[in-house]
PDB file of N, CA and C in Angstrom:
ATOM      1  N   UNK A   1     -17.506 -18.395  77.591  1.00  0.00           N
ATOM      2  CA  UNK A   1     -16.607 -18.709  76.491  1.00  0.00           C
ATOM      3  C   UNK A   1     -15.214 -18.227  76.864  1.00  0.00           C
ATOM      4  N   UNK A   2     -14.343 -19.187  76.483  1.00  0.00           N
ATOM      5  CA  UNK A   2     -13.113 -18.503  77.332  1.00  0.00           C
ATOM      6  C   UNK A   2     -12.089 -17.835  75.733  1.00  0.00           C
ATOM      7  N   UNK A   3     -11.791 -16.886  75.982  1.00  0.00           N
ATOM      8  CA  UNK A   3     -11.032 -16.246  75.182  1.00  0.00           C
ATOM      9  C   UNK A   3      -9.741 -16.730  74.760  1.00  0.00           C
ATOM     10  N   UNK A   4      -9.323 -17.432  74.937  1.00  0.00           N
ATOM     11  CA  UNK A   4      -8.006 -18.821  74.529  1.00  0.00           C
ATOM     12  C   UNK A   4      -8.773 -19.215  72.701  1.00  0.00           C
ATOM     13  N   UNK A   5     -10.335 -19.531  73.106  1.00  0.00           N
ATOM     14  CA  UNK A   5     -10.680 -20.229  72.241  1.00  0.00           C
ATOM     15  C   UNK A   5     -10.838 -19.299  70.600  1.00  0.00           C
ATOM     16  N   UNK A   6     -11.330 -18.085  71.042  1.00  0.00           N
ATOM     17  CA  UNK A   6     -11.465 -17.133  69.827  1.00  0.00           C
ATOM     18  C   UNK A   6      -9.906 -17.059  69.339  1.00  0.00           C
ATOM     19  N   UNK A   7      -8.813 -16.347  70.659  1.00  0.00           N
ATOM     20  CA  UNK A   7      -7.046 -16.251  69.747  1.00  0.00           C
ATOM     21  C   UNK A   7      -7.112 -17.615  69.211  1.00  0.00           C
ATOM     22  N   UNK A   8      -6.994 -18.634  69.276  1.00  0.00           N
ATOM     23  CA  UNK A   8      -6.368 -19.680  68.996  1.00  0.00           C
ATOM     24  C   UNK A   8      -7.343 -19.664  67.275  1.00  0.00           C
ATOM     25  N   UNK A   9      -8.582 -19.425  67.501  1.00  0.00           N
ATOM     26  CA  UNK A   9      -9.490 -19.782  66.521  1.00  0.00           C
ATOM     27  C   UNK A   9      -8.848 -19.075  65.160  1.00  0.00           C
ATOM     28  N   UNK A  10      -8.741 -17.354  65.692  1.00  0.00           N
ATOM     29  CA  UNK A  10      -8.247 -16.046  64.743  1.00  0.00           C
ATOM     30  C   UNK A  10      -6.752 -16.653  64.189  1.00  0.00           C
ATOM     31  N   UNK A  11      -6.130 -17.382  64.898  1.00  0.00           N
ATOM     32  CA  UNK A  11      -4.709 -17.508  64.585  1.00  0.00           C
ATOM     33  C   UNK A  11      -4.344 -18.625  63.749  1.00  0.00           C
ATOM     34  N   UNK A  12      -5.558 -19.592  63.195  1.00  0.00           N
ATOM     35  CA  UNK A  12      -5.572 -20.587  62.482  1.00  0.00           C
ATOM     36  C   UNK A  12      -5.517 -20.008  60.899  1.00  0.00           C
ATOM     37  N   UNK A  13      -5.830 -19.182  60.767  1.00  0.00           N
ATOM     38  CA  UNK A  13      -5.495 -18.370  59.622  1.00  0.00           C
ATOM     39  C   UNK A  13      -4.976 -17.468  59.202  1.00  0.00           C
ATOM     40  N   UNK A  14      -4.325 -17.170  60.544  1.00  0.00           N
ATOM     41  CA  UNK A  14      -3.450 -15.635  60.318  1.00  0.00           C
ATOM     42  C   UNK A  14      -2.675 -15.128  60.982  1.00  0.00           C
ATOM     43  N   UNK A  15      -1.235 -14.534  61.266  1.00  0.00           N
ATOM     44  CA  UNK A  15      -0.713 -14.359  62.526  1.00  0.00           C
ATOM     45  C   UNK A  15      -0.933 -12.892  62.434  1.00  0.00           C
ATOM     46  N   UNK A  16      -1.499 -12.671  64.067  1.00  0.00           N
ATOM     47  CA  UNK A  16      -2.114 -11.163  64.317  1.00  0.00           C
ATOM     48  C   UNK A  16      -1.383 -10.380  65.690  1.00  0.00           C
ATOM     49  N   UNK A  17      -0.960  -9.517  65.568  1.00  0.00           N
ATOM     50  CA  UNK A  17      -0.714  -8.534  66.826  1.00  0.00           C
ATOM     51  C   UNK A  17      -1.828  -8.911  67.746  1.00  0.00           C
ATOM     52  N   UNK A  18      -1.302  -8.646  69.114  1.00  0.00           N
ATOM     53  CA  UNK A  18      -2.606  -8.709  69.952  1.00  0.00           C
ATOM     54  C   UNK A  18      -3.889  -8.040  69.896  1.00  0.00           C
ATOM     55  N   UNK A  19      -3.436  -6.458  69.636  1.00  0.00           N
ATOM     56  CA  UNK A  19      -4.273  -5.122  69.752  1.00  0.00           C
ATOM     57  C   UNK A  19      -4.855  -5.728  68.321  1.00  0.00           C
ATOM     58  N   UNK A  20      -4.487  -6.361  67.100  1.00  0.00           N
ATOM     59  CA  UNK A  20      -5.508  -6.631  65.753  1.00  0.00           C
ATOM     60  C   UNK A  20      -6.504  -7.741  66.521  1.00  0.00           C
ATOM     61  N   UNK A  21      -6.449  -8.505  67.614  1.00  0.00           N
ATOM     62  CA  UNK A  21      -6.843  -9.656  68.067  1.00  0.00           C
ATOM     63  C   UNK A  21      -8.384  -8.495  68.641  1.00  0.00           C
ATOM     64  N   UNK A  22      -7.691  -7.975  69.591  1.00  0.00           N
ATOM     65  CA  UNK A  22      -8.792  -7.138  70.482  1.00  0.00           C
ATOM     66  C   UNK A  22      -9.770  -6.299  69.100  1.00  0.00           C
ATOM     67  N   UNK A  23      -9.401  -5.760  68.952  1.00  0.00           N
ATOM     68  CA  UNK A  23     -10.011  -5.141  67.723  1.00  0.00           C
ATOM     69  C   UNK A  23     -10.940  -6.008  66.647  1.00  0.00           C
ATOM     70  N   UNK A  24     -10.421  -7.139  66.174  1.00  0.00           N
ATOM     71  CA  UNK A  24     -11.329  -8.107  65.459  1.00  0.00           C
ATOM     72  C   UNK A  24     -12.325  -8.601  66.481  1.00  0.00           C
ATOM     73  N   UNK A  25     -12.000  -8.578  68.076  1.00  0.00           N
ATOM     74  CA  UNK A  25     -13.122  -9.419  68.945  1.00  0.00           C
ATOM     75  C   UNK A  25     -14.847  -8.382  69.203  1.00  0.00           C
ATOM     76  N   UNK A  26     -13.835  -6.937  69.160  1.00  0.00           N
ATOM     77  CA  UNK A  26     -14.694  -5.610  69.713  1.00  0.00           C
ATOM     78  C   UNK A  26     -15.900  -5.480  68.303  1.00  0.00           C
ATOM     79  N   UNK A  27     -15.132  -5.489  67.087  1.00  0.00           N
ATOM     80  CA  UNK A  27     -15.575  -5.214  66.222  1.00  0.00           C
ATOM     81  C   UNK A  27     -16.862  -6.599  65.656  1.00  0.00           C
ATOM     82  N   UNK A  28     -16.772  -7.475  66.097  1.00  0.00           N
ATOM     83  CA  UNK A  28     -17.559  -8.716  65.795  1.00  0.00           C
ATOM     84  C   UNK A  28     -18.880  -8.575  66.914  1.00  0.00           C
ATOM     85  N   UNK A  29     -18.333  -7.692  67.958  1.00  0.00           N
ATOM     86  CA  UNK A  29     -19.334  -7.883  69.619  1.00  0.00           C
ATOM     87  C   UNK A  29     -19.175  -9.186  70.068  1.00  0.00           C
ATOM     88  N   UNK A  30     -18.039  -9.940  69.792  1.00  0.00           N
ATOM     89  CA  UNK A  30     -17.671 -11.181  71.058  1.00  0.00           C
ATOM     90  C   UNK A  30     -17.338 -10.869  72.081  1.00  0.00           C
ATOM     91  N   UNK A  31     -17.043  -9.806  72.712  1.00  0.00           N
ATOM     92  CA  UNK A  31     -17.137  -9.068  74.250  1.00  0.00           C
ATOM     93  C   UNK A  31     -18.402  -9.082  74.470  1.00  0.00           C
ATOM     94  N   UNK A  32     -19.719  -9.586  74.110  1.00  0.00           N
ATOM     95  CA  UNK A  32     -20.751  -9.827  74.889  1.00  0.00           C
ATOM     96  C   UNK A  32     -20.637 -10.436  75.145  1.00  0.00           C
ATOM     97  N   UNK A  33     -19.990 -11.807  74.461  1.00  0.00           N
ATOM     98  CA  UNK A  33     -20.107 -12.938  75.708  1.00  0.00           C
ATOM     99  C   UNK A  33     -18.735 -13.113  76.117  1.00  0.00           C
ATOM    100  N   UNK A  34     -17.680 -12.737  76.071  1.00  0.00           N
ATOM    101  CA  UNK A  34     -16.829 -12.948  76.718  1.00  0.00           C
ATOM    102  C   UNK A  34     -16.075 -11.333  77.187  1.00  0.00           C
ATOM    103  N   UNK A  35     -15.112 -11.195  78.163  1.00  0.00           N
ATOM    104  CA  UNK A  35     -15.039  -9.816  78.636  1.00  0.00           C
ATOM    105  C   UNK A  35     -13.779  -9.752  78.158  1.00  0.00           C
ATOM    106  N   UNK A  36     -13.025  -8.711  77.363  1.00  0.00           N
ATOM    107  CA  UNK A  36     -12.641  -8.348  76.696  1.00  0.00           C
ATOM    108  C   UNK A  36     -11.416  -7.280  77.291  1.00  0.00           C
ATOM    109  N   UNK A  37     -10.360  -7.483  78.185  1.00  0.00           N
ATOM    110  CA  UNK A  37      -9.635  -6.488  78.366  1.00  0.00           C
ATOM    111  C   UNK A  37      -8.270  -6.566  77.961  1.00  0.00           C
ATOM    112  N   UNK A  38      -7.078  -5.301  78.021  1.00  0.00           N
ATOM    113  CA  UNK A  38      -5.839  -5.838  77.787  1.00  0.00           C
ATOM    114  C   UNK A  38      -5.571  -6.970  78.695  1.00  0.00           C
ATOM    115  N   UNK A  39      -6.018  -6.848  79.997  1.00  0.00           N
ATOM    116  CA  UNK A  39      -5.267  -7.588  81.147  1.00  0.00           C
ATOM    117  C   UNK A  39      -6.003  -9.122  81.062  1.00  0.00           C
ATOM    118  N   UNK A  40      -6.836  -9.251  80.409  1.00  0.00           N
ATOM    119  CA  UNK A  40      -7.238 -10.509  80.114  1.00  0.00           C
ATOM    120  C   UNK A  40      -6.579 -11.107  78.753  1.00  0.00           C
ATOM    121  N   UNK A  41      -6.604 -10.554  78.032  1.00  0.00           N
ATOM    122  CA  UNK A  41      -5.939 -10.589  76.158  1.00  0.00           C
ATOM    123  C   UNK A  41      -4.550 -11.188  76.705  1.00  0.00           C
ATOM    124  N   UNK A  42      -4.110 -10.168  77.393  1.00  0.00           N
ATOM    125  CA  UNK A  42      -2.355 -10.403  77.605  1.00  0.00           C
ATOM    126  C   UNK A  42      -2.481 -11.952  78.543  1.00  0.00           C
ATOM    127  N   UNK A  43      -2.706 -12.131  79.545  1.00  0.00           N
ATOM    128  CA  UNK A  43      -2.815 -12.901  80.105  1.00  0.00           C
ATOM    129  C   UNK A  43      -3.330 -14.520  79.498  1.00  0.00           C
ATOM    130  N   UNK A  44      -4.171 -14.477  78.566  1.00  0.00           N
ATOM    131  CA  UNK A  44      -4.427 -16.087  77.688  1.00  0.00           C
ATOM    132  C   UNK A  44      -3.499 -15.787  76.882  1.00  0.00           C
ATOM    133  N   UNK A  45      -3.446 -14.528  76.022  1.00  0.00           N
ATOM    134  CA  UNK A  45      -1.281 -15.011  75.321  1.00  0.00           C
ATOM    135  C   UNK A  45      -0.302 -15.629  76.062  1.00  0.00           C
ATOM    136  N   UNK A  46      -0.231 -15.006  77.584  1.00  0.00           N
ATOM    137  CA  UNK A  46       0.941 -15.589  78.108  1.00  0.00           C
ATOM    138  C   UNK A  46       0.674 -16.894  78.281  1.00  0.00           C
ATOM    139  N   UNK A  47      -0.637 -17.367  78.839  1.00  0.00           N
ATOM    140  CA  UNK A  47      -0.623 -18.781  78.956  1.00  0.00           C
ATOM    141  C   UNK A  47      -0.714 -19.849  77.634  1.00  0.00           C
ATOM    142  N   UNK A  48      -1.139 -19.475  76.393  1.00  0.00           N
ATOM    143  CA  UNK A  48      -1.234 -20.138  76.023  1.00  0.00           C
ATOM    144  C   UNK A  48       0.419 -20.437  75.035  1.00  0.00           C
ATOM    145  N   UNK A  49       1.355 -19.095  75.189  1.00  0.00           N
ATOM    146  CA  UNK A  49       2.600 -19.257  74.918  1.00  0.00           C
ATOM    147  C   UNK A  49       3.539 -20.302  75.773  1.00  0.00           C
ATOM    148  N   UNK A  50       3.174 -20.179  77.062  1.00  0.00           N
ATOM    149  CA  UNK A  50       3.245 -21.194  77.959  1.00  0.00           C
ATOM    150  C   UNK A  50       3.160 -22.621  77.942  1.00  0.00           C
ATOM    151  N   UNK A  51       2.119 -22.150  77.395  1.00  0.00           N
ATOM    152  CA  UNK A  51       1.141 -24.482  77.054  1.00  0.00           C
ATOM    153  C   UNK A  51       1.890 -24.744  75.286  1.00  0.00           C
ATOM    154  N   UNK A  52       2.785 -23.700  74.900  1.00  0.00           N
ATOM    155  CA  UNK A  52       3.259 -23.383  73.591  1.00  0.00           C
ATOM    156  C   UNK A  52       2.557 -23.986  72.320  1.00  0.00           C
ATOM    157  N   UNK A  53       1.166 -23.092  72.570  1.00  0.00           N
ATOM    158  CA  UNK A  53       0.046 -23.369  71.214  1.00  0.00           C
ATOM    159  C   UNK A  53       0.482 -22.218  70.446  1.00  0.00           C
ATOM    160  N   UNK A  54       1.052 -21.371  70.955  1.00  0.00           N
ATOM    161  CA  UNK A  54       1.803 -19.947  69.917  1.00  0.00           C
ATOM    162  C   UNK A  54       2.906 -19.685  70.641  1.00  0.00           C
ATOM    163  N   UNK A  55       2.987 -18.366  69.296  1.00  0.00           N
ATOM    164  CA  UNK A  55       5.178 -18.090  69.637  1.00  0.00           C
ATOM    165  C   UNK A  55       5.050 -16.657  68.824  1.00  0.00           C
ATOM    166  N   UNK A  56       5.545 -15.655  69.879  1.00  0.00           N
ATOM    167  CA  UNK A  56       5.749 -14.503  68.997  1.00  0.00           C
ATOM    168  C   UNK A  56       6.905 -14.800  67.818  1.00  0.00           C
ATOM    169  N   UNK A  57       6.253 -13.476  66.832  1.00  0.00           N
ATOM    170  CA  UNK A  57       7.317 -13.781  65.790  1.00  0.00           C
ATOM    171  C   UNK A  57       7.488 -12.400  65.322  1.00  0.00           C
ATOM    172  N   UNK A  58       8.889 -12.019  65.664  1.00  0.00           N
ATOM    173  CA  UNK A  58       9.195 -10.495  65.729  1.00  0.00           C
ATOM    174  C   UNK A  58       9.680 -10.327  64.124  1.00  0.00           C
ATOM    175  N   UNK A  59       9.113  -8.534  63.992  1.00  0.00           N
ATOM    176  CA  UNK A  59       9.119  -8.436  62.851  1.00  0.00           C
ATOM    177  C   UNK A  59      10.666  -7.554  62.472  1.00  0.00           C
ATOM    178  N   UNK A  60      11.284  -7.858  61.738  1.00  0.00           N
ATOM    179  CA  UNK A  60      12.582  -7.443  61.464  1.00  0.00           C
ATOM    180  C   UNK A  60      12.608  -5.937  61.100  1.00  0.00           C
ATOM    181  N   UNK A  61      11.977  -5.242  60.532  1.00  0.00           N
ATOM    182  CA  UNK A  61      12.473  -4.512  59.964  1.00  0.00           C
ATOM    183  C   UNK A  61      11.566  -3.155  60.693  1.00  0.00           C
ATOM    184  N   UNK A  62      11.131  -3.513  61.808  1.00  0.00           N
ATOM    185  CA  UNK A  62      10.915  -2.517  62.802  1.00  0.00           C
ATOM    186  C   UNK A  62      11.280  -2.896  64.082  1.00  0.00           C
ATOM    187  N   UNK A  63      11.782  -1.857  64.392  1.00  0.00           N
ATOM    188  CA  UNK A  63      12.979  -2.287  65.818  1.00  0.00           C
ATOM    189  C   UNK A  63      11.595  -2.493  67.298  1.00  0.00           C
ATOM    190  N   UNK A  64      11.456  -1.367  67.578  1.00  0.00           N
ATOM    191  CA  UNK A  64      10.659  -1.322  68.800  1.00  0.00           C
ATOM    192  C   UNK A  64       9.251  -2.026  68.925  1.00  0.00           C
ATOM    193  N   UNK A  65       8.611  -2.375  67.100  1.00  0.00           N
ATOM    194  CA  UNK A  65       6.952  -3.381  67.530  1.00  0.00           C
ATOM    195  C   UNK A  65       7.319  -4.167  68.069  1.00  0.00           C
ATOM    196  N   UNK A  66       5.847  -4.542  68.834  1.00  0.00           N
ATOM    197  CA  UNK A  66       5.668  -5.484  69.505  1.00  0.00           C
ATOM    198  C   UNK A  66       5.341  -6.613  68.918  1.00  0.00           C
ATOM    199  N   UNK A  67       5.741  -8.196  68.741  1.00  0.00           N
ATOM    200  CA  UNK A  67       5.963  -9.198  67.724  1.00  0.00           C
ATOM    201  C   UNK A  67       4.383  -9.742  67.464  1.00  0.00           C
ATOM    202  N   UNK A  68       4.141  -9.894  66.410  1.00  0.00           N
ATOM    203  CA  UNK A  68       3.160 -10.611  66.038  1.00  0.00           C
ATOM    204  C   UNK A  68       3.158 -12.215  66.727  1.00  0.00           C
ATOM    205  N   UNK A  69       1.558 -12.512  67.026  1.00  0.00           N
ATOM    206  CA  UNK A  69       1.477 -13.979  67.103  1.00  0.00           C
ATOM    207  C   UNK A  69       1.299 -15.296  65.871  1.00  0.00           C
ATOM    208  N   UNK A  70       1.562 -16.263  66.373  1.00  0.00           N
ATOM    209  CA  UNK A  70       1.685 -17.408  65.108  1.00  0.00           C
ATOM    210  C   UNK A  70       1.295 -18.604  65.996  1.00  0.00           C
ATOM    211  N   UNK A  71      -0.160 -19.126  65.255  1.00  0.00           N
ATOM    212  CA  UNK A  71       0.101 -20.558  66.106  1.00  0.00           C
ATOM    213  C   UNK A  71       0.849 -21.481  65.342  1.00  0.00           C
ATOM    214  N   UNK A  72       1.155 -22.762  66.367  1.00  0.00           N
ATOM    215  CA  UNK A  72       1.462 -23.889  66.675  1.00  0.00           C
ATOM    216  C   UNK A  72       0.622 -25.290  66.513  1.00  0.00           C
ATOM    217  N   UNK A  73       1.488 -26.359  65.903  1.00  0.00           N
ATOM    218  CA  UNK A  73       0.913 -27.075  66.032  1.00  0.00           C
ATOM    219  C   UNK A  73      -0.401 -27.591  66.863  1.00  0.00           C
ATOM    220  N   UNK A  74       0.860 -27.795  68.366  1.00  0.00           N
ATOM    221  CA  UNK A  74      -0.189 -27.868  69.487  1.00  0.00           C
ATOM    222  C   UNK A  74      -1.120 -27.149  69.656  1.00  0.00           C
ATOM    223  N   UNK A  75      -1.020 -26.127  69.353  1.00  0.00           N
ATOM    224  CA  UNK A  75      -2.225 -25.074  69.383  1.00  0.00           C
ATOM    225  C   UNK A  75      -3.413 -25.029  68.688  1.00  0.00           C
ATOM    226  N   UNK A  76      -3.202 -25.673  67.505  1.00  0.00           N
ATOM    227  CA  UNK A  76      -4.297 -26.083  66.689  1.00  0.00           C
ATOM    228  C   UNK A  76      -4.864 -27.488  67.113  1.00  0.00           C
ATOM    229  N   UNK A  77      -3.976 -28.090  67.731  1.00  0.00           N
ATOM    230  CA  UNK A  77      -4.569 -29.304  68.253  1.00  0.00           C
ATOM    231  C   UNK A  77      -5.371 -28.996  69.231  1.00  0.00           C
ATOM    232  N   UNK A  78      -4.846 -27.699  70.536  1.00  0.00           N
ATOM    233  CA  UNK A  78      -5.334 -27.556  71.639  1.00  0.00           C
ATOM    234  C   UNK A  78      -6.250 -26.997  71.189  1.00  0.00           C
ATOM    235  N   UNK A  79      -6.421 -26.230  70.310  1.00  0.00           N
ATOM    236  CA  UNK A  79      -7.984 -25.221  69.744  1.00  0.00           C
ATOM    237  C   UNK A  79      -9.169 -26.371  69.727  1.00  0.00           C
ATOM    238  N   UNK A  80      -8.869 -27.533  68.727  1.00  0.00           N
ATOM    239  CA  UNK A  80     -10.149 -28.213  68.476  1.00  0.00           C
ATOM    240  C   UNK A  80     -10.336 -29.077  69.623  1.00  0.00           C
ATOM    241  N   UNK A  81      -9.591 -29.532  70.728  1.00  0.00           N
ATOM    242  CA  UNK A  81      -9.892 -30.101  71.933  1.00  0.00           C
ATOM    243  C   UNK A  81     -10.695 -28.653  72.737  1.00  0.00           C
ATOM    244  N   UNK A  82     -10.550 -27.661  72.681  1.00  0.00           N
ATOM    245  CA  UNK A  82     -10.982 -26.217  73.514  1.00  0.00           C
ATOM    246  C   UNK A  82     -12.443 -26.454  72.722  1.00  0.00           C
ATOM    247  N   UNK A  83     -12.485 -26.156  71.867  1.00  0.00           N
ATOM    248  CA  UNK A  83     -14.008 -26.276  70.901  1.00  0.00           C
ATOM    249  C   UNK A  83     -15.063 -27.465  71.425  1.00  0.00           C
ATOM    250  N   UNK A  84     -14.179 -28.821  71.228  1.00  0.00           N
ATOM    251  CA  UNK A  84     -15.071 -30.028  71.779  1.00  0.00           C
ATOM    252  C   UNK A  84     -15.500 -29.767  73.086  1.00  0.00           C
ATOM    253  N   UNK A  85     -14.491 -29.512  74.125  1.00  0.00           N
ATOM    254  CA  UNK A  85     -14.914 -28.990  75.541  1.00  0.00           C
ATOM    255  C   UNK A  85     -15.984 -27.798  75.407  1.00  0.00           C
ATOM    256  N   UNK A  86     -15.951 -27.310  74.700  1.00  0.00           N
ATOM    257  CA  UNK A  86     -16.804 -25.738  75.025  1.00  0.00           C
ATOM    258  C   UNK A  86     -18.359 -26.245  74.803  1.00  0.00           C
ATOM    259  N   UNK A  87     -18.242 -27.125  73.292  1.00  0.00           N
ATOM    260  CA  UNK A  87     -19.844 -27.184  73.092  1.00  0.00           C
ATOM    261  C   UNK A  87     -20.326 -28.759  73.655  1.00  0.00           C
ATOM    262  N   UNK A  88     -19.685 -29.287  73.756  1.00  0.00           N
ATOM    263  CA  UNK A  88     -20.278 -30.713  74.215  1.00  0.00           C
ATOM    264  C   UNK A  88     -20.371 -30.770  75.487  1.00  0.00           C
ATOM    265  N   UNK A  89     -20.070 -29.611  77.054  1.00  0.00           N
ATOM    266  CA  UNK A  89     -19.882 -29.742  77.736  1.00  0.00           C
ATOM    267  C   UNK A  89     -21.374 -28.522  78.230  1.00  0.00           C
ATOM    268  N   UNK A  90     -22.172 -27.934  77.222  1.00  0.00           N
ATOM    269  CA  UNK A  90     -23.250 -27.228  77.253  1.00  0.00           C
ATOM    270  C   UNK A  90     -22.944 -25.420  78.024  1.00  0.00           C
ATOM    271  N   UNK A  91     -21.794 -25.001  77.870  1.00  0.00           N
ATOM    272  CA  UNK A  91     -21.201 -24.149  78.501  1.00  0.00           C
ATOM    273  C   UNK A  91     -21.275 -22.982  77.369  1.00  0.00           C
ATOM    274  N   UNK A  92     -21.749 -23.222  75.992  1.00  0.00           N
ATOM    275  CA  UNK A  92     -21.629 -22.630  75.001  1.00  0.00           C
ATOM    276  C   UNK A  92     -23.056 -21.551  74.655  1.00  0.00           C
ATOM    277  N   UNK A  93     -23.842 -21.607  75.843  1.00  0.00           N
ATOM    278  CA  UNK A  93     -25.055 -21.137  76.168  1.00  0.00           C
ATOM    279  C   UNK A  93     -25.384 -19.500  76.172  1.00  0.00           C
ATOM    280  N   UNK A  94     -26.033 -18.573  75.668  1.00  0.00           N
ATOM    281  CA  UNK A  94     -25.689 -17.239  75.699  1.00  0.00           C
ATOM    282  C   UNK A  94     -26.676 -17.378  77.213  1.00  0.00           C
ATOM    283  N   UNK A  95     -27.591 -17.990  77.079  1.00  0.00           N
ATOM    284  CA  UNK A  95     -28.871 -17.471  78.636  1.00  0.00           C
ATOM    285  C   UNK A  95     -28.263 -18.933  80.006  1.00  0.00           C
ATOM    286  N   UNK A  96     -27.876 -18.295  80.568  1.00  0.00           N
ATOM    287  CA  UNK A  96     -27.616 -19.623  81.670  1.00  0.00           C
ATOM    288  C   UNK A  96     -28.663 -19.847  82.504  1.00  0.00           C
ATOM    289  N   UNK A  97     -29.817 -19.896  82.616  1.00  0.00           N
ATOM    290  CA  UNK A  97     -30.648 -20.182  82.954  1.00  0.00           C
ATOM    291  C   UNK A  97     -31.360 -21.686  81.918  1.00  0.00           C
ATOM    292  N   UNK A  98     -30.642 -21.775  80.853  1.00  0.00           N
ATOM    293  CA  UNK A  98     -30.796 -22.883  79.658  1.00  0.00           C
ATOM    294  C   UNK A  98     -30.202 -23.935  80.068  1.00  0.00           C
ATOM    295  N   UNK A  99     -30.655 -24.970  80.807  1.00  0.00           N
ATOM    296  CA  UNK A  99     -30.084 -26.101  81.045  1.00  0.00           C
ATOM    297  C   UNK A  99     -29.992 -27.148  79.378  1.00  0.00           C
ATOM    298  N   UNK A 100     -28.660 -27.574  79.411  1.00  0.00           N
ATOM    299  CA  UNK A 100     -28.377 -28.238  77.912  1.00  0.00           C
ATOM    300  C   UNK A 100     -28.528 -30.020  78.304  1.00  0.00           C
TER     301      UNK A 100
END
């Protein structure tokens, strides 16, 4: 499961700091199936700020946080194309030994 798909999923209803992102994933146990680090977290933000499915959105009235995320159109578009790929493509499997 690629972790693009959970931010994008979390962000359809809410714009979240990264560290609230990691924290909602730890706290659910979606780090069992997917691996869960800053250097991975940071890294599908940057790309998917990149493919511009989100956009930080800095908060005014504290100087030094670090900006909350907000998706994007595209991003909600790219989420439910990420979803169709994930389960119709049989990749959505917890035992891989499960041919779909």
């Amino acid at each position: 499961m690629s972790i693009q798909i959970i931010i994008l999923g979390l962000l359809e209803t809410n714009s979240y700091h990264p560290y609230e992102i990691k924290k909602i994933i730890l706290e659910n146990n979606w780090d069992k199936l997917i691996p869960v680090t800053d250097g991975n977290l940071y890294h599908a933000i940057r790309k998917l700020k990149k493919e511009n499915c989100i956009i930080e959105v800095k908060q005014e009235l504290i100087v030094q946080a670090e900006p909350y995320i907000k998706l994007l159109l595209k991003g909600k578009n790219n989420c439910q194309i990420k979803y169709m790929k994930f389960f119709t493509n049989g990749s959505w499997s917890l035992n891989p030994s499960i041919q779909h």
